[in-house]
Protein backbone atom coordinates (compact mmCIF):
# COMPACT_ATOMS: atom_id res chain seq x y z
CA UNK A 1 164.66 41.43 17.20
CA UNK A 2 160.78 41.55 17.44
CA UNK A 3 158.80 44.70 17.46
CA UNK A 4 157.90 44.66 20.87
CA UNK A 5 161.71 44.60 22.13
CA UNK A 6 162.22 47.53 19.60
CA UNK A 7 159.65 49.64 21.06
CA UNK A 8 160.78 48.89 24.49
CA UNK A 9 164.24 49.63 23.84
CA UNK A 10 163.51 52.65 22.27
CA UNK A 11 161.37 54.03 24.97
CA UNK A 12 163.76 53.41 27.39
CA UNK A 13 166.68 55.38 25.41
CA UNK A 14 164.08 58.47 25.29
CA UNK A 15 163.37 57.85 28.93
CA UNK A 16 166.92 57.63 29.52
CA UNK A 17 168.17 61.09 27.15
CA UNK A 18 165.25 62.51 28.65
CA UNK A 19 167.00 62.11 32.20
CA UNK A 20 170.12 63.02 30.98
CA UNK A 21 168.89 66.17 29.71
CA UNK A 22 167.91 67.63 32.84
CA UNK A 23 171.47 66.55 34.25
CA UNK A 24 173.03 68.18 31.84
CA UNK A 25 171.08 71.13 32.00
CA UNK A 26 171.43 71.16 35.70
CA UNK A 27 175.26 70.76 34.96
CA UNK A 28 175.24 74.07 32.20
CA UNK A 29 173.24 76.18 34.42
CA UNK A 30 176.00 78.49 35.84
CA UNK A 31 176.96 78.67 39.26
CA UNK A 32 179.53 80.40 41.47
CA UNK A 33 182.22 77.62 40.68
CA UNK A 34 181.79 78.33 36.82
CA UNK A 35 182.33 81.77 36.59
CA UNK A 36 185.56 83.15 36.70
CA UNK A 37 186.82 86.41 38.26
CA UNK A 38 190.24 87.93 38.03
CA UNK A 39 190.93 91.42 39.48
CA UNK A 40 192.88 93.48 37.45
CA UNK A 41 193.54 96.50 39.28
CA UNK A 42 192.98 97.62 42.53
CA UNK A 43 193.42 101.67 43.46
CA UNK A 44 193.50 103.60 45.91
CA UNK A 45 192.40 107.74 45.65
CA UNK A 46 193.49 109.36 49.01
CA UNK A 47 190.02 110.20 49.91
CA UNK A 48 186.49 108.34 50.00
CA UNK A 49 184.81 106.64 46.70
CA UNK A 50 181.80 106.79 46.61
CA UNK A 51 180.49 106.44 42.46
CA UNK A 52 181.98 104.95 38.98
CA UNK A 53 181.06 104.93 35.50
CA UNK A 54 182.97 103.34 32.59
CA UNK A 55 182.58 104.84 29.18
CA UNK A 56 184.25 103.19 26.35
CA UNK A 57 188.19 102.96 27.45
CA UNK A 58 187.75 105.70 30.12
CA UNK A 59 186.72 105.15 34.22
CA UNK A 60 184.80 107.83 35.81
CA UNK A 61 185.35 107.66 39.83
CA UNK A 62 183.79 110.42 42.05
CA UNK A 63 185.71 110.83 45.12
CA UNK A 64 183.85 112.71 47.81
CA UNK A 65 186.51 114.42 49.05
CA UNK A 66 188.79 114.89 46.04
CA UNK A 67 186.24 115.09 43.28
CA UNK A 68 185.41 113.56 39.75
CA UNK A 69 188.13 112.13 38.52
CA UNK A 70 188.95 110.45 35.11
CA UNK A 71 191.13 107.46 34.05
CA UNK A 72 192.58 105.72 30.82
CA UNK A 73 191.40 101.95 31.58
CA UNK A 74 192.10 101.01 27.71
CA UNK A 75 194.92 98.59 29.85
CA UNK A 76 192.74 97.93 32.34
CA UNK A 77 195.66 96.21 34.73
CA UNK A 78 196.90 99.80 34.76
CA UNK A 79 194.83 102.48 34.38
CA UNK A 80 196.02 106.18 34.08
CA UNK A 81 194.79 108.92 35.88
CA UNK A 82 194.22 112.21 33.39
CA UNK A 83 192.38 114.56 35.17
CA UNK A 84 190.56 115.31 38.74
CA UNK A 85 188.09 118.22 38.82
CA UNK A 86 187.13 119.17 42.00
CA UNK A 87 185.07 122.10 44.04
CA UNK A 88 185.87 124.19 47.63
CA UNK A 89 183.53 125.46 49.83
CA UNK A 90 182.39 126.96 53.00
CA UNK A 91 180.38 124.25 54.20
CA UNK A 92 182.53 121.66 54.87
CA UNK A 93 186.47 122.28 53.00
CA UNK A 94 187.06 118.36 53.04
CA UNK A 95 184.12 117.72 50.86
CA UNK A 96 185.21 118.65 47.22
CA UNK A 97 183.41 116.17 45.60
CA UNK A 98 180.34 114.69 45.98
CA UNK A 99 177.79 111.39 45.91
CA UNK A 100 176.78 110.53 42.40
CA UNK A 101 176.77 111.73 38.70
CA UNK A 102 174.85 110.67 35.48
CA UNK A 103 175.91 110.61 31.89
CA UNK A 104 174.35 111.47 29.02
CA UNK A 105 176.98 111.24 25.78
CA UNK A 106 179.39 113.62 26.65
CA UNK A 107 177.94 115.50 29.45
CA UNK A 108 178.27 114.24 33.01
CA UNK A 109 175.37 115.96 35.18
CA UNK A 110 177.08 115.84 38.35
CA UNK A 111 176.01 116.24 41.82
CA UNK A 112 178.80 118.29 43.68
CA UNK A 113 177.07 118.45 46.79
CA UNK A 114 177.97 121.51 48.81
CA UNK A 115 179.17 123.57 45.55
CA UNK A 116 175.84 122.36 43.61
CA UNK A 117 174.99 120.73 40.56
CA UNK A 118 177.37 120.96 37.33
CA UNK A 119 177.17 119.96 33.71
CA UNK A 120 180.87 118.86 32.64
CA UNK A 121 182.03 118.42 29.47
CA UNK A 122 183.78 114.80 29.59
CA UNK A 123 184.57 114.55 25.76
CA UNK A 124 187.91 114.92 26.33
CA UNK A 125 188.66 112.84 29.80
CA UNK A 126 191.94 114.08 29.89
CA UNK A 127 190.30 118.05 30.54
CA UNK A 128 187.41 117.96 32.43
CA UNK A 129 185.74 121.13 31.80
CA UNK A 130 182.20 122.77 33.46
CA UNK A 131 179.73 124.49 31.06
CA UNK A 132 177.39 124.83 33.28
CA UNK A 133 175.61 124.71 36.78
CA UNK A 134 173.41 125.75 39.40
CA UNK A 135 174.14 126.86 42.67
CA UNK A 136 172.46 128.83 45.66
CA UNK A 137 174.98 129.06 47.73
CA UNK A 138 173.10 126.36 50.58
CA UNK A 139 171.74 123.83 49.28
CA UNK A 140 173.17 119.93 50.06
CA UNK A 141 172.41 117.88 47.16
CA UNK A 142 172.63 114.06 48.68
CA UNK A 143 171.48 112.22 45.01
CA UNK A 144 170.15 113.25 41.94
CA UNK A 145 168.29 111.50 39.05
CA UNK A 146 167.03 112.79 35.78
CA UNK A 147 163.87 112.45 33.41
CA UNK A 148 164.33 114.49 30.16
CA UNK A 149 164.96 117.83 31.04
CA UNK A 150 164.21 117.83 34.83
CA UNK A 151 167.13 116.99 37.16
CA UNK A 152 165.53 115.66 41.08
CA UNK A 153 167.82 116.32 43.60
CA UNK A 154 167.38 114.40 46.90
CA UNK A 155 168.68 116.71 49.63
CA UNK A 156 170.47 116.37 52.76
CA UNK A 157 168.80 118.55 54.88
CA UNK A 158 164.97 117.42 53.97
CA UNK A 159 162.87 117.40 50.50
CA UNK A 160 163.09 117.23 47.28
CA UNK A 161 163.93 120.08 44.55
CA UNK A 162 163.12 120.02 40.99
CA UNK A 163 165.29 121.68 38.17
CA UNK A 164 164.54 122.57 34.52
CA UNK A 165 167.98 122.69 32.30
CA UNK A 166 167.50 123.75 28.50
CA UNK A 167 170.20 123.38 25.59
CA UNK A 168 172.75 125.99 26.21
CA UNK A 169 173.25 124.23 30.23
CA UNK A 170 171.39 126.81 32.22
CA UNK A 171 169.48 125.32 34.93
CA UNK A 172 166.60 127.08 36.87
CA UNK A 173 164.60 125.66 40.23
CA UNK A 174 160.68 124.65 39.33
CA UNK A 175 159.64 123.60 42.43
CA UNK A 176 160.85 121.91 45.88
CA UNK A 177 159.18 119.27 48.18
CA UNK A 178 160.31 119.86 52.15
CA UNK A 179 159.32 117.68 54.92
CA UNK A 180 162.36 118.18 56.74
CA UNK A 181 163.93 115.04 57.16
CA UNK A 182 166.97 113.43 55.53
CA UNK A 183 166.62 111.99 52.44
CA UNK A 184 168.69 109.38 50.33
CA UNK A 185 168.08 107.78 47.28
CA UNK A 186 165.51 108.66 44.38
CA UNK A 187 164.57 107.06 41.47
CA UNK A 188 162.32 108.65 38.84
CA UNK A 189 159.59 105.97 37.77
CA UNK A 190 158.14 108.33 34.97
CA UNK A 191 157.94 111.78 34.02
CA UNK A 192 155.30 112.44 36.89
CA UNK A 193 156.11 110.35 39.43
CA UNK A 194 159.41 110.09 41.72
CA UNK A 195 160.38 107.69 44.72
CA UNK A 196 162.04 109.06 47.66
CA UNK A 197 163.79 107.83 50.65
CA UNK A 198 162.80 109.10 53.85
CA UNK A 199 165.53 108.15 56.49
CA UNK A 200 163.23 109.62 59.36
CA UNK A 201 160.53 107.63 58.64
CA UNK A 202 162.51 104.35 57.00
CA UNK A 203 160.31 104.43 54.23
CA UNK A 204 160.00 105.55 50.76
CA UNK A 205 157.55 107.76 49.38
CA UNK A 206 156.13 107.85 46.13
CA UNK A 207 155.66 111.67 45.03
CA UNK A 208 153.33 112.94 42.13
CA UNK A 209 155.62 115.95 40.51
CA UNK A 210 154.20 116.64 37.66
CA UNK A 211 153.26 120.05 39.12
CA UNK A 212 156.87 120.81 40.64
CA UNK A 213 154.82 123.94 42.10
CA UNK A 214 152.62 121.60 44.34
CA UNK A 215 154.43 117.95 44.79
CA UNK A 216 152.44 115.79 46.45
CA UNK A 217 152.65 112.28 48.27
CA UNK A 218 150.78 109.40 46.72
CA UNK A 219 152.10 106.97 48.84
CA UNK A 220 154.15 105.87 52.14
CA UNK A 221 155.50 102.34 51.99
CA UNK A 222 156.90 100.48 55.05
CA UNK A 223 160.07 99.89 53.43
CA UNK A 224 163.16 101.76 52.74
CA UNK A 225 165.33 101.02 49.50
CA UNK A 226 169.19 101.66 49.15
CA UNK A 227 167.91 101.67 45.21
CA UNK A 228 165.81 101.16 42.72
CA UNK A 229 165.41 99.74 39.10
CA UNK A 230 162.44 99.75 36.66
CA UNK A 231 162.19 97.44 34.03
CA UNK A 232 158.83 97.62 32.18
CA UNK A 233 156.22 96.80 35.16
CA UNK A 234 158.80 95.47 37.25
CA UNK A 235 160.30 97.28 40.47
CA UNK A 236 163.85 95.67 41.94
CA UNK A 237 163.87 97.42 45.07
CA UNK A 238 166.94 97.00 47.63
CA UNK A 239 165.32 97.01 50.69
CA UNK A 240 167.62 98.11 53.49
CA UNK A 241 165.29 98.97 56.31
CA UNK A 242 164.10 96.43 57.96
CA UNK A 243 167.58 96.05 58.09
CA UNK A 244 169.53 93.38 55.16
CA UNK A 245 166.35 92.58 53.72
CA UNK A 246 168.25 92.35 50.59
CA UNK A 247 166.13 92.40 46.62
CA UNK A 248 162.31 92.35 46.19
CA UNK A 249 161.04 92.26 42.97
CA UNK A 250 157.43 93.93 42.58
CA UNK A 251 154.98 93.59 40.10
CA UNK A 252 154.68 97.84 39.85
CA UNK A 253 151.98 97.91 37.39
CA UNK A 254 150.14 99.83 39.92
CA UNK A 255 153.14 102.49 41.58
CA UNK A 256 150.21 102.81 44.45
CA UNK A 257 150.25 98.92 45.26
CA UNK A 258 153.08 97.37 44.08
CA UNK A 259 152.78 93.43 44.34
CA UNK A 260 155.44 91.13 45.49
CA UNK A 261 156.38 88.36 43.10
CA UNK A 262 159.71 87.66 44.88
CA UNK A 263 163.03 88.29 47.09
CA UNK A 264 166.17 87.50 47.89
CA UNK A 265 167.50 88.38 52.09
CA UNK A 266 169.92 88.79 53.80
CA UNK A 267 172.37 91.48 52.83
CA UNK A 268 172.66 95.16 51.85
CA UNK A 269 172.91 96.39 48.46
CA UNK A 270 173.16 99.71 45.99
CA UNK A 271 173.78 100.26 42.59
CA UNK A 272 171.65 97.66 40.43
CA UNK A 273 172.23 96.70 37.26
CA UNK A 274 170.40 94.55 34.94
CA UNK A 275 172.00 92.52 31.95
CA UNK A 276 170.39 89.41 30.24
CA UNK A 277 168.22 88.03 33.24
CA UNK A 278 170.90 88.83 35.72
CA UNK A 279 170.88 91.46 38.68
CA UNK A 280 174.48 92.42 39.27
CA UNK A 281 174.69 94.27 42.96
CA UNK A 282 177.60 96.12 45.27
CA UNK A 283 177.10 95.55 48.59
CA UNK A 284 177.76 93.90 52.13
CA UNK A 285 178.28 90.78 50.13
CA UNK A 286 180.52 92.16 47.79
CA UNK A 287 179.86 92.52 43.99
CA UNK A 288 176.45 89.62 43.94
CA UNK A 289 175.60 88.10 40.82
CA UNK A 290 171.20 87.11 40.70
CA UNK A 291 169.22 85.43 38.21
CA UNK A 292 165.98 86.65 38.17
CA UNK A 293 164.54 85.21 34.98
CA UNK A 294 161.95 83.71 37.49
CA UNK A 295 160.75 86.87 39.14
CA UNK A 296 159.27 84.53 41.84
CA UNK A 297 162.62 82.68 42.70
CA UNK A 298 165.26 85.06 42.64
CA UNK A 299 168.55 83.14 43.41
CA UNK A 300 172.23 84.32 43.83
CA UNK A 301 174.58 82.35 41.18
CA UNK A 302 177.76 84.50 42.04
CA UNK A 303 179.76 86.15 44.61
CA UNK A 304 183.24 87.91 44.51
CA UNK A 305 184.17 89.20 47.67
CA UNK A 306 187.41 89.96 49.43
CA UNK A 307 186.01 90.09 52.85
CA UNK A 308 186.24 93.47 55.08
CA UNK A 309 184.68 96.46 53.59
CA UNK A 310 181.76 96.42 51.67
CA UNK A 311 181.37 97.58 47.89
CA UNK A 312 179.29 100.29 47.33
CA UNK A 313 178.84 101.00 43.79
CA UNK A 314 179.25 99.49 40.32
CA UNK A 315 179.58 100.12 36.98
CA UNK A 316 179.95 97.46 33.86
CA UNK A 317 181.11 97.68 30.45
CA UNK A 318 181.21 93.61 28.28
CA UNK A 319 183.25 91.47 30.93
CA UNK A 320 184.36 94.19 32.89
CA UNK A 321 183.01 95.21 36.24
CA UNK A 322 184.01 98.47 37.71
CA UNK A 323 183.74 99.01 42.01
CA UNK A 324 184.02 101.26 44.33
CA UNK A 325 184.32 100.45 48.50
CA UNK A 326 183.21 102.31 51.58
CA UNK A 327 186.51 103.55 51.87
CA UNK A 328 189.42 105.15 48.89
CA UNK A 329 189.36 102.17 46.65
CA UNK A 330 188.04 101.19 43.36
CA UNK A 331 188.52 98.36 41.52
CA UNK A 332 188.20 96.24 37.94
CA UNK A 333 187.27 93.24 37.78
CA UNK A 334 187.07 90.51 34.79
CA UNK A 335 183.97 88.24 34.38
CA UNK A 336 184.38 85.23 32.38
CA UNK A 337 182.12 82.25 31.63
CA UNK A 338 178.59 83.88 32.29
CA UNK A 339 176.22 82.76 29.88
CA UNK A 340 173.24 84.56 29.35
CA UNK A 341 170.26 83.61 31.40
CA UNK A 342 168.27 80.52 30.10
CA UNK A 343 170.47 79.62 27.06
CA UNK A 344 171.88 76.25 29.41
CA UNK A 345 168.20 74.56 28.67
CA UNK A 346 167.74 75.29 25.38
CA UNK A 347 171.59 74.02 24.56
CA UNK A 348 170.96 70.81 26.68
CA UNK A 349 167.42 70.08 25.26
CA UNK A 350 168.63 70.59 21.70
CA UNK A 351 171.42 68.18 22.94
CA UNK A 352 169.26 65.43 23.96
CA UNK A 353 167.21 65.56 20.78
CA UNK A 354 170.25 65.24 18.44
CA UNK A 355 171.35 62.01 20.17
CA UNK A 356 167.36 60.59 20.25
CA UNK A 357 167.22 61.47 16.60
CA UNK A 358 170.83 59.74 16.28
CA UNK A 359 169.90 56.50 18.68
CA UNK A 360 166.75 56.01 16.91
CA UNK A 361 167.80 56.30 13.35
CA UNK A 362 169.98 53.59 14.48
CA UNK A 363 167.53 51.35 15.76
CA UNK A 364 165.75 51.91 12.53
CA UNK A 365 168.41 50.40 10.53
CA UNK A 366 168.82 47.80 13.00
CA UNK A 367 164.68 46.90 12.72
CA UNK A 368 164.78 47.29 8.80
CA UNK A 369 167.94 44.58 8.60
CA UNK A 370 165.84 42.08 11.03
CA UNK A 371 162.72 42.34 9.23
């Protein structure tokens, strides 16, 4: 075999493996088909879901109208319910529970709406117990969110109000923000600024609090979001006025003029949570699975939905994905066979270069025996 044929051949076996590595990425690269989901238990509270947390083997589900409640999920098919904890008022006696909650170790901060905020011990899930809270006796609290030692309560009835809460779980009101119209989500982007949303005016606005005394409005955008996440300079806003505009992702260097780098439309969404280059959302569309290692092409890679009502918030602990619906229901579901974000390439490219290495040692040999 002469030289020239050698070369040839050997060109067209890279040319070849080089082909068949971007099939075989293309192939890795996970889509809705590859990943698995199994639902392993489906329950129903009696009243209306409407947030979840998982913390190692326990479920957190906060039931607007029959409170926090806490569950044994260490069999996951069958989860145990061990305690509710729950709040009366004068307001509205349906409504003993509220919208949302955060943890912090032990301590759920949690938003009871009409009977105000409370710090609950959750260290033992089986006795939920309240060591502290504030209350004044009128006050809706729609959302909360927390930076440090400063709780921001979104509330119902218009504006914003700003807490200080020290060791010992006493809480005192800094300062309040009223426009009086109803707000929704907030998001704290760092410890002196807050967004807002502003049903009345479907838009959010960007506050400067770091005078609670005198909050201010830096900006008005013409967009509304469900939610928000911050990663580093990014924004991943869920835009849901204009109506099912669906994800943006914004360049947020500058909060004042955030740029857009890319979206995905189409549907409504809350509760975002980013793991390894993936977006996982609760929604119209049901629990939505998006890869958004390119921040300018944003693209859906999963769906589980059962049809009918929508999913409104999630939670996630390894492959496990807790849910909650518009209605009494939450839900766990198992994930299986989602690889990281990016790892499909760099598997199929180091593929491709064992077999040229392999082919072309080969032809080597065969070269070295002709000569």
């Amino acid at each position: 075999m002469s030289i020239k044929k050698l070369d040839s051949l050997a060109l067209l076996l890279v040319f070849s493996l080089c082909l068949f590595n971007i099939q075989f990425t293309e192939s890795l690269a996970t889509t809705g088909d590859d990943i698995q989901f199994t639902k392993l238990c489906e329950i129903s509270t009696g009243g209306r879901t409407d947030y979840i947390e998982i913390v190692d083997n326990y479920c957190f589900v906060f039931d607007f109208e029959k409170g926090l409640m806490s569950y044994d999920i260490e069999n996951p098919e069958e989860p145990i319910l061990l305690d509710t904890l729950a709040f009366s008022n004068t307001v509205d006696p349906i409504v003993k529970g509220g919208h949302d909650f955060i943890i912090t170790e032990d301590i759920a901060i949690v938003d009871f709406m009409h009977a105000g905020i409370k710090f609950v011990n959750i260290s033992n899930p089986s006795e939920l117990t309240v060591i502290g809270g504030y209350y004044s006796g009128s006050n809706e609290y729609y959302r909360i969110d927390c930076w440090e030692n400063r709780i921001y309560c979104a509330k119902a009835e218009g504006g914003l109000e700003v807490f200080e809460f020290f060791d010992n779980y006493t809480i005192n009101s800094i300062g309040s923000y009223s426009i009086g119209h109803i707000m929704s989500h907030i998001e704290c982007l760092q410890e002196d600024m807050v967004y807002i949303a502003d049903y009345d005016r479907s838009g959010d606005l960007l506050l400067n609090v770091s005078n609670p005394q005198n909050i201010t409005e830096l900006q008005v955008f013409d967009w509304m979001a469900g939610n928000i996440l911050f990663q580093d300079n990014l924004m991943y806003a869920l835009i849901i006025r204009p109506d099912n505009e669906g994800l943006r992702i914004y360049n947020n260097s500058n909060p004042l003029n955030p740029v857009l780098l890319g979206e995905v439309k189409g549907f409504e969404a809350s509760s975002p949570l980013l793991e390894n280059n993936y977006l996982y959302l609760a929604g119209t569309r049901g629990l939505q699975i998006i890869d958004v290692e390119d921040t300018s092409n944003p693209r859906e890679i999963a769906q589980y939905y059962e049809g009918g009502i929508a999913y409104l918030n999630l939670a996630k602990k390894g492959n496990i994905i807790g849910l909650v619906d518009y209605e009494d229901t939450w839900y766990l579901i198992q994930i299986e066979d989602l690889e990281p974000s990016g790892n499909a390439s760099i598997l199929g490219l180091s593929f491709s270069f064992l077999f040229v290495n392999l082919i072309m040692g080969t032809l080597l040999k065969i070269y070295k025996k002709k000569e």
